[in-house]
PDB file of N, CA and C in Angstrom:
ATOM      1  N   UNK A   1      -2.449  -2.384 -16.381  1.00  0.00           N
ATOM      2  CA  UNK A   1      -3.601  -2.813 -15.618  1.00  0.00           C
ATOM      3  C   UNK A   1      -3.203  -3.245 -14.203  1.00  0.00           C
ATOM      4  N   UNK A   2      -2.379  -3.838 -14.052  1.00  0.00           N
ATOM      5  CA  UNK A   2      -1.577  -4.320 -12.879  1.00  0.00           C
ATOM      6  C   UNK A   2      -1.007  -3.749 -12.150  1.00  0.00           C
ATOM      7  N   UNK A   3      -0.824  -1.876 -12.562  1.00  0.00           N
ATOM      8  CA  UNK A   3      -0.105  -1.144 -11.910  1.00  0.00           C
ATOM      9  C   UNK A   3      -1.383  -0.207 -11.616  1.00  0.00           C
ATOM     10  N   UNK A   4      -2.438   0.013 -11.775  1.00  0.00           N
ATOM     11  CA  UNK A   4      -3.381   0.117 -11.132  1.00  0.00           C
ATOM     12  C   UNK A   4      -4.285  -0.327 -10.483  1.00  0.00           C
ATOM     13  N   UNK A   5      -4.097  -1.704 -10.361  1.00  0.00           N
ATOM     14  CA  UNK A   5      -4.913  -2.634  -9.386  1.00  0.00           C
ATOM     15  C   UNK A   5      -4.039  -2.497  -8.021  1.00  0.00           C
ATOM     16  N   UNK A   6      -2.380  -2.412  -8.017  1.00  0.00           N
ATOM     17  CA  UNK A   6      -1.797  -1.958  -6.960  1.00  0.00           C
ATOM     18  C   UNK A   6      -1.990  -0.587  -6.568  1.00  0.00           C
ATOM     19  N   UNK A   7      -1.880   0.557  -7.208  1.00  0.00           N
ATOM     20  CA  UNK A   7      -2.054   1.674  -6.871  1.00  0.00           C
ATOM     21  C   UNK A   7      -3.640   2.008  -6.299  1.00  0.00           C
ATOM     22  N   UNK A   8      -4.478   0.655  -6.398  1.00  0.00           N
ATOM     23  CA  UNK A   8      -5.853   0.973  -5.826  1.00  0.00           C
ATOM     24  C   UNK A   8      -5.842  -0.066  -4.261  1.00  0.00           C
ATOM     25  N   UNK A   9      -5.474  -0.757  -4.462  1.00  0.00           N
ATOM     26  CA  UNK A   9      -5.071  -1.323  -3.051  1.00  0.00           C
ATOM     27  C   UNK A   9      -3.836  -0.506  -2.504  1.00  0.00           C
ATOM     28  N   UNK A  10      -2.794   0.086  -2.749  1.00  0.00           N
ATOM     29  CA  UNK A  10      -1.580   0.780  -2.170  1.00  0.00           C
ATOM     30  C   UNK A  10      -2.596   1.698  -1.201  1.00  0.00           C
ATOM     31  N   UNK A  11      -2.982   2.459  -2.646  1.00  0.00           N
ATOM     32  CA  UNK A  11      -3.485   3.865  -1.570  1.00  0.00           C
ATOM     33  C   UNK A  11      -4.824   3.785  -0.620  1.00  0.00           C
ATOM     34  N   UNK A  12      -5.392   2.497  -0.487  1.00  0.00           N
ATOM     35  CA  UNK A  12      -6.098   2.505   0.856  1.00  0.00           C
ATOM     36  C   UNK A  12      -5.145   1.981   1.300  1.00  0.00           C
ATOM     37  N   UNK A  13      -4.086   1.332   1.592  1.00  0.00           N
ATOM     38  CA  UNK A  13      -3.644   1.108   2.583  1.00  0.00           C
ATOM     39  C   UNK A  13      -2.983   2.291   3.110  1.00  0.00           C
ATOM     40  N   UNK A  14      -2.428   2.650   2.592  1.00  0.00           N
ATOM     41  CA  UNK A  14      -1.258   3.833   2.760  1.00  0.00           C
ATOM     42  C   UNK A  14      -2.005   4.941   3.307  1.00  0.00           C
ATOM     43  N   UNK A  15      -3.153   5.104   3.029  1.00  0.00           N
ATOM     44  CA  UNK A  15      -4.005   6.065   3.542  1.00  0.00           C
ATOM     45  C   UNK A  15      -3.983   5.983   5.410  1.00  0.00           C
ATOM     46  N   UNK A  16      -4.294   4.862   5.375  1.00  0.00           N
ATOM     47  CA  UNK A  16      -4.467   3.693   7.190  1.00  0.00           C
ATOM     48  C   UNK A  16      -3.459   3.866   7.779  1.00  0.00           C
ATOM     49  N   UNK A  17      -2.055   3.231   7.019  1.00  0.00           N
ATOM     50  CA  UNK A  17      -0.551   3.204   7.802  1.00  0.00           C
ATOM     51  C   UNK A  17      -0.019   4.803   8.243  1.00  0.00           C
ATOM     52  N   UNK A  18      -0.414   5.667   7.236  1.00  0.00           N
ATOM     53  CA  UNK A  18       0.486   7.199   7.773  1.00  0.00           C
ATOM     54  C   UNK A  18       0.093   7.557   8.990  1.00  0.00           C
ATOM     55  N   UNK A  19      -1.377   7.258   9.075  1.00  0.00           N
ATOM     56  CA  UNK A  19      -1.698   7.803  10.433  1.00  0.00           C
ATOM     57  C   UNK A  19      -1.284   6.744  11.962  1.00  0.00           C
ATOM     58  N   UNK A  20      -0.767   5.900  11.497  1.00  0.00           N
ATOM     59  CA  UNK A  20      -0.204   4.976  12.546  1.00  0.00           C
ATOM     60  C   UNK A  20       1.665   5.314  12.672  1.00  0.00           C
ATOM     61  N   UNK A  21       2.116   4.981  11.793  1.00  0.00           N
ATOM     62  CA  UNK A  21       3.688   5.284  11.549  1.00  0.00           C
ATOM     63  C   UNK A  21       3.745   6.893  10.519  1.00  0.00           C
ATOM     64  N   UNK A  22       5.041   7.194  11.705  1.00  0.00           N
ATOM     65  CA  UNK A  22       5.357   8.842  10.828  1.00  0.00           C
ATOM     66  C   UNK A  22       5.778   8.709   9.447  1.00  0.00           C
ATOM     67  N   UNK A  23       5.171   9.596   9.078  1.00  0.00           N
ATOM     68  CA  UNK A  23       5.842   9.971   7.827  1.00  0.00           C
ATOM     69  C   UNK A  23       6.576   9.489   6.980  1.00  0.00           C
ATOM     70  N   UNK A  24       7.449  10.620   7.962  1.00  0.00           N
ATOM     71  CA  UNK A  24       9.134  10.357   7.507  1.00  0.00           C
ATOM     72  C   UNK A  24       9.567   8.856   7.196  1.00  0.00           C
ATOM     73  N   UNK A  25       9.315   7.898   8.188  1.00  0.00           N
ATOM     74  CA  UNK A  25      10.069   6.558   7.784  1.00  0.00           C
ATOM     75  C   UNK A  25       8.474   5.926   6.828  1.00  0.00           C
ATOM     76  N   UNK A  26       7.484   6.271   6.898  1.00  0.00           N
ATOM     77  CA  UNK A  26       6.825   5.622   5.583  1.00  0.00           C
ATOM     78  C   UNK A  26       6.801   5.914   4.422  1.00  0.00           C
ATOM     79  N   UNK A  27       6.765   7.332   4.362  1.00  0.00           N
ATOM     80  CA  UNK A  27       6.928   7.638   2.826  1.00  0.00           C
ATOM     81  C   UNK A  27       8.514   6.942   2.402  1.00  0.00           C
ATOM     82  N   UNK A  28       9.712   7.212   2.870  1.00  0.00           N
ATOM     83  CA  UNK A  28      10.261   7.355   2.937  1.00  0.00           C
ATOM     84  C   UNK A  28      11.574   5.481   2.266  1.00  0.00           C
ATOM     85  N   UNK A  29      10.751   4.634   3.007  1.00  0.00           N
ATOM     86  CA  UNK A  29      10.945   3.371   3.004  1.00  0.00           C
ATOM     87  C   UNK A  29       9.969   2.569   2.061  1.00  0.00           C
ATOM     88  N   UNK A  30       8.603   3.316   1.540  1.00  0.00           N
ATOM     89  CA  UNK A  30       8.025   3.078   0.253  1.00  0.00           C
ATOM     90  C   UNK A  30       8.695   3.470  -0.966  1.00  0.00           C
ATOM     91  N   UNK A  31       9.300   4.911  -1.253  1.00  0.00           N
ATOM     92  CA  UNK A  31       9.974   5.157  -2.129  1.00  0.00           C
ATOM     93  C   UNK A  31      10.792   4.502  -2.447  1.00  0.00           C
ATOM     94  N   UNK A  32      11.863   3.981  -1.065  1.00  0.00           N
ATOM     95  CA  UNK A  32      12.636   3.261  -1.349  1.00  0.00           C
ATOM     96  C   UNK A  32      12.575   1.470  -2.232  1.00  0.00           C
ATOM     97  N   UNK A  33      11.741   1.106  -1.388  1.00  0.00           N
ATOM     98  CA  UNK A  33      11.410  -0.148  -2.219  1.00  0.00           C
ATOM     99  C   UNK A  33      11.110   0.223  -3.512  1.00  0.00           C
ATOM    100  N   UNK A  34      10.146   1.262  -3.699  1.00  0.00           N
ATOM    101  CA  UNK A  34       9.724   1.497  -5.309  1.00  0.00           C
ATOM    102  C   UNK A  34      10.916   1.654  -5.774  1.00  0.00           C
ATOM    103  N   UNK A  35      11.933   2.154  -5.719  1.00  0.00           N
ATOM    104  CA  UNK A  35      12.956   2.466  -6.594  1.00  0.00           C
ATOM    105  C   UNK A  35      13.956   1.157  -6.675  1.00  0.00           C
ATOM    106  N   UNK A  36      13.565   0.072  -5.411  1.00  0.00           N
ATOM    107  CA  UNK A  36      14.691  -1.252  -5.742  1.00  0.00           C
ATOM    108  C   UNK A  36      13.426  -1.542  -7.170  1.00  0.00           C
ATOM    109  N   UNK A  37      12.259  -1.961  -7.019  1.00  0.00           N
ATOM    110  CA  UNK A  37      11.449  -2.515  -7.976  1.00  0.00           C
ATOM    111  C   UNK A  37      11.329  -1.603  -9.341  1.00  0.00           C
ATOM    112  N   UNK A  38      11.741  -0.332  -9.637  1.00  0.00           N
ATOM    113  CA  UNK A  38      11.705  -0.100 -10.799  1.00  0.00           C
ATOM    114  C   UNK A  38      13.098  -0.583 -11.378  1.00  0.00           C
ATOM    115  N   UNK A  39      13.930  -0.410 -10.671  1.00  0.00           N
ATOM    116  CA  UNK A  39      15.625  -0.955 -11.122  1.00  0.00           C
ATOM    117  C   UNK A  39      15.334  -2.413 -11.442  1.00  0.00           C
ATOM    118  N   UNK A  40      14.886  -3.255 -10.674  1.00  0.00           N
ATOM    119  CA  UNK A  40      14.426  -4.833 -10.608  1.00  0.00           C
ATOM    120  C   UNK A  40      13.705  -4.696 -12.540  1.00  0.00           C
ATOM    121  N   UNK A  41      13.451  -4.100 -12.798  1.00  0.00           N
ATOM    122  CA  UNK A  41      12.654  -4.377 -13.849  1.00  0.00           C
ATOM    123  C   UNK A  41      13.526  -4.572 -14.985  1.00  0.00           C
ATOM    124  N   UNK A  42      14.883  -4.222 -15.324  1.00  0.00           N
ATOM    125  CA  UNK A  42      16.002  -4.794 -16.298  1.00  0.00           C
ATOM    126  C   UNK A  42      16.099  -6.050 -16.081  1.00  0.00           C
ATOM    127  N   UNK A  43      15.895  -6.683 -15.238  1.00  0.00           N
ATOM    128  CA  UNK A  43      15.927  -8.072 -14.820  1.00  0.00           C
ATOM    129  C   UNK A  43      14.834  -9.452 -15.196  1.00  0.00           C
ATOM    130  N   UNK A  44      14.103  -8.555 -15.599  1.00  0.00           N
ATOM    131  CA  UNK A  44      12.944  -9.478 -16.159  1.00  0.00           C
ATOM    132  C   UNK A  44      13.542 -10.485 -17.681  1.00  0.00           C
ATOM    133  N   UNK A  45      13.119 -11.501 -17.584  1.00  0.00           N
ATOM    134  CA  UNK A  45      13.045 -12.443 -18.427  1.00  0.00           C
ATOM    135  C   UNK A  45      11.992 -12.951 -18.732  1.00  0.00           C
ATOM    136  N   UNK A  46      10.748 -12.968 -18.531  1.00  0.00           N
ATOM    137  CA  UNK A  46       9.440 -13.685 -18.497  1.00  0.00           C
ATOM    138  C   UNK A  46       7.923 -12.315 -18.182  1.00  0.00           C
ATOM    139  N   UNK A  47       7.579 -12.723 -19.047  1.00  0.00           N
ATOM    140  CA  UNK A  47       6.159 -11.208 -19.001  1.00  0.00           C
ATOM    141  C   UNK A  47       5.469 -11.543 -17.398  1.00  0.00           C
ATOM    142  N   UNK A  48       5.695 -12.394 -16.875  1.00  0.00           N
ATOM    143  CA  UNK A  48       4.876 -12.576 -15.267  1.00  0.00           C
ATOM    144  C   UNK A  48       5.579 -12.343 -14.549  1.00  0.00           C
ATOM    145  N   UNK A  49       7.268 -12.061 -14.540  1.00  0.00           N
ATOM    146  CA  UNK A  49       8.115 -11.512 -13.788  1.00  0.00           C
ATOM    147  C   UNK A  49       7.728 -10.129 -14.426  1.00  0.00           C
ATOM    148  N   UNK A  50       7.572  -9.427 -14.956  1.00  0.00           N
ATOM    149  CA  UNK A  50       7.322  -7.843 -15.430  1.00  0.00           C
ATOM    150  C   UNK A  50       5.806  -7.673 -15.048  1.00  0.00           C
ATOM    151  N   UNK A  51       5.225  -8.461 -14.757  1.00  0.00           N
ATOM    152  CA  UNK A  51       3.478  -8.423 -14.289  1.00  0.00           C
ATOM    153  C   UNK A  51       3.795  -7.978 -12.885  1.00  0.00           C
ATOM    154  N   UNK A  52       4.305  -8.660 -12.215  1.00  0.00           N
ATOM    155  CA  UNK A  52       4.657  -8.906 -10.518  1.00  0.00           C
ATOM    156  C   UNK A  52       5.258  -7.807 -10.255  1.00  0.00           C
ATOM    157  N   UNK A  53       5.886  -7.620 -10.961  1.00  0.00           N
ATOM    158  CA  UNK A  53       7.193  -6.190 -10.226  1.00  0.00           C
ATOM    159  C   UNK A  53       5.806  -4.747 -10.520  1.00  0.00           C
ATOM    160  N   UNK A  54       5.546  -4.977 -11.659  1.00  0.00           N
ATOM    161  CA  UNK A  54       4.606  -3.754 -12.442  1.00  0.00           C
ATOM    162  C   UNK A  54       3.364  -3.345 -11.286  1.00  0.00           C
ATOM    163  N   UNK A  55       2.789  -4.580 -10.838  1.00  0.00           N
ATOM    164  CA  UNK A  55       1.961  -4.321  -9.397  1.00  0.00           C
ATOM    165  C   UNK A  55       2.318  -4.016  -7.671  1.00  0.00           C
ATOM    166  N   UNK A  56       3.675  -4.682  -7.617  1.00  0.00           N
ATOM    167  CA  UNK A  56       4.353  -4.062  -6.589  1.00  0.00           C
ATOM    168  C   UNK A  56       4.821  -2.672  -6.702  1.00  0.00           C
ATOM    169  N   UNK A  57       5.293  -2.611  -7.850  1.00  0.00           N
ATOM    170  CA  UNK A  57       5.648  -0.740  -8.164  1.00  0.00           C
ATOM    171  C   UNK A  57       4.092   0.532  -8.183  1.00  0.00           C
ATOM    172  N   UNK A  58       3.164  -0.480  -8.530  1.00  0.00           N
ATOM    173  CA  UNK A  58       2.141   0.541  -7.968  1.00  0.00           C
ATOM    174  C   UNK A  58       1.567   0.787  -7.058  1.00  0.00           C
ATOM    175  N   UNK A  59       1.784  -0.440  -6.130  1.00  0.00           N
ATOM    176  CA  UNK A  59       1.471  -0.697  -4.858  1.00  0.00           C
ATOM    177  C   UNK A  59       2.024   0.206  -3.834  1.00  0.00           C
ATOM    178  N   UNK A  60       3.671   0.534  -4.201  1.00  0.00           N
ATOM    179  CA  UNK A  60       4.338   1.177  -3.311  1.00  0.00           C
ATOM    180  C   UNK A  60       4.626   2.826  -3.840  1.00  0.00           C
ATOM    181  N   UNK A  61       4.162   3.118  -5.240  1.00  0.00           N
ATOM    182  CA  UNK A  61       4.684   4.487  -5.961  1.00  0.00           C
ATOM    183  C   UNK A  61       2.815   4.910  -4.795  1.00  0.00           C
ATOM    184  N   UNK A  62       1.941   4.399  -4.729  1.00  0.00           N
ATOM    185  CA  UNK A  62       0.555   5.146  -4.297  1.00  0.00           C
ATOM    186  C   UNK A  62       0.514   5.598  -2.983  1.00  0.00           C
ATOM    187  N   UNK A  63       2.023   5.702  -2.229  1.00  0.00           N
ATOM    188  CA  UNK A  63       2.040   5.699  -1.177  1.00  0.00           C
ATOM    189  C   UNK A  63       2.481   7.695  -0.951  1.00  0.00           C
ATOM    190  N   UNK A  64       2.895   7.731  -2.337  1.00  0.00           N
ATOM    191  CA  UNK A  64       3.421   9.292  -2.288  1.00  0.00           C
ATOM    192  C   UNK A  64       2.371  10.396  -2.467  1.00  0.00           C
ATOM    193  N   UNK A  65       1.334  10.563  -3.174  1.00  0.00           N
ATOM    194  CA  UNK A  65       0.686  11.329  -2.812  1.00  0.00           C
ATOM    195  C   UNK A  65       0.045  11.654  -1.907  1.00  0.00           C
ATOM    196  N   UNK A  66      -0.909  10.293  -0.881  1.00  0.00           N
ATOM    197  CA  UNK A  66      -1.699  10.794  -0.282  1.00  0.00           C
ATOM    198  C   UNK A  66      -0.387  11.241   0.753  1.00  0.00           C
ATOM    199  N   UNK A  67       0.580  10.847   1.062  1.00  0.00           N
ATOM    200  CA  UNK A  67       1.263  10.918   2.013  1.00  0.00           C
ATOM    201  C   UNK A  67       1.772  12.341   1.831  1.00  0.00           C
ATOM    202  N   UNK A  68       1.985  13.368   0.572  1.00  0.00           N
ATOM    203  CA  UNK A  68       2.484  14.262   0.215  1.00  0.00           C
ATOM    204  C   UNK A  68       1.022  15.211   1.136  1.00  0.00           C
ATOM    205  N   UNK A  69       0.533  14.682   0.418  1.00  0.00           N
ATOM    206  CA  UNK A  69      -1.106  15.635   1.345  1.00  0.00           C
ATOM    207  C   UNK A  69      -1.438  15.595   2.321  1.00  0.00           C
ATOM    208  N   UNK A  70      -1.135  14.681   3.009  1.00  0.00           N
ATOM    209  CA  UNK A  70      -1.000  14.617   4.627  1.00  0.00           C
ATOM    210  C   UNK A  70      -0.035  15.391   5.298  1.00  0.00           C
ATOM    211  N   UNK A  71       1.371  15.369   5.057  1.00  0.00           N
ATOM    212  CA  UNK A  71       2.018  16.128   5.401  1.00  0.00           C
ATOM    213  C   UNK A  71       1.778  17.239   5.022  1.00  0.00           C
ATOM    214  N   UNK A  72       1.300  17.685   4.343  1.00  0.00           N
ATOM    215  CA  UNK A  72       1.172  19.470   3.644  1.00  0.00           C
ATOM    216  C   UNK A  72      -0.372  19.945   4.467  1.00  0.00           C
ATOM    217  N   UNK A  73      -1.582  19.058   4.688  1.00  0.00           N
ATOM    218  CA  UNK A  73      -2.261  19.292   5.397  1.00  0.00           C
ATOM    219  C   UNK A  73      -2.097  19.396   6.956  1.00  0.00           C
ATOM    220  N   UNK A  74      -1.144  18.898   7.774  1.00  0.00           N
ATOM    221  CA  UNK A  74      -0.935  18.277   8.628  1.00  0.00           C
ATOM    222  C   UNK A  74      -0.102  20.114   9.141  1.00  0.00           C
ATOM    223  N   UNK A  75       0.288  20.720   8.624  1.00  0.00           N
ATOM    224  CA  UNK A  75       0.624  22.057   8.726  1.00  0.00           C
ATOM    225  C   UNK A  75      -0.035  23.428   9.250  1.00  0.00           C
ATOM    226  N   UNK A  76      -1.363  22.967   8.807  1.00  0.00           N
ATOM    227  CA  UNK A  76      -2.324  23.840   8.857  1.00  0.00           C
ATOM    228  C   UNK A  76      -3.392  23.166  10.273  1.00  0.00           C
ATOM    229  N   UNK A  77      -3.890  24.556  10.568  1.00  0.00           N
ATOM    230  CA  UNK A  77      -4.717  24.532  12.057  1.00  0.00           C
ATOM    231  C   UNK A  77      -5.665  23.922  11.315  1.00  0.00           C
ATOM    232  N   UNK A  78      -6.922  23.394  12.047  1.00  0.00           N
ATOM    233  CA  UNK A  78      -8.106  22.960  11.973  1.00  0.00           C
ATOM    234  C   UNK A  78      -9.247  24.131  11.224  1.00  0.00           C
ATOM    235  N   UNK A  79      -9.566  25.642  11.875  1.00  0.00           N
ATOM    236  CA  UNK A  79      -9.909  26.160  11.324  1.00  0.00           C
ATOM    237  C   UNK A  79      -9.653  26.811   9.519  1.00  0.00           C
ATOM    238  N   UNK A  80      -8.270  26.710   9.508  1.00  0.00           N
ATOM    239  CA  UNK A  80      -7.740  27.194   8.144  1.00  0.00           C
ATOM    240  C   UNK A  80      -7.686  25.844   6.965  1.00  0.00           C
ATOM    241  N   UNK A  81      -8.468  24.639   7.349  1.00  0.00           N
ATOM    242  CA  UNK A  81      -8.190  23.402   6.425  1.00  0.00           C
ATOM    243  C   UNK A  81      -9.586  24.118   5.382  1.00  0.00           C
ATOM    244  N   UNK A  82     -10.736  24.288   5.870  1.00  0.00           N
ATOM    245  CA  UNK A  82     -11.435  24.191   5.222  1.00  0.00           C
ATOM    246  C   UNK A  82     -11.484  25.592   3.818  1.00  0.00           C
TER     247      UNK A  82
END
């Protein structure tokens, strides 16, 4: 539940930020955190430390698609999108 309450706030944000900062260093530096926070998750001792990480990891994994579609749209002329 917690990893979709982030992945619904991630991806409006993430939607906002690509078009401000490139790409490359956003997708790029989201993945990255997602992957310290899925590793972070052996580390849990307490179900609200596994709550916290579980919503930051969706927060930052929602950053890859739209961003995958932006760049793949971002290829194509204006006339050929539709």
């Amino acid at each position: 539940m917690l990893t979709l309450l982030g992945t619904i706030i991630g991806g409006t944000a993430a939607n906002l930020i690509i078009t401000v900062l490139r790409p490359r260093v956003w997708l790029s530096s989201c993945l990255l955190i997602w992957s310290v926070f899925v590793l972070a998750l052996f580390k849990c001792n307490h179900a609200y430390q596994f709550y916290v990480l579980r919503f930051f990891i969706g927060l930052f994994e929602s950053a890859a698609w739209p961003g995958v579609m932006y760049c793949l749209g971002s290829w194509y002329r204006k006339s050929e999108l539709s």
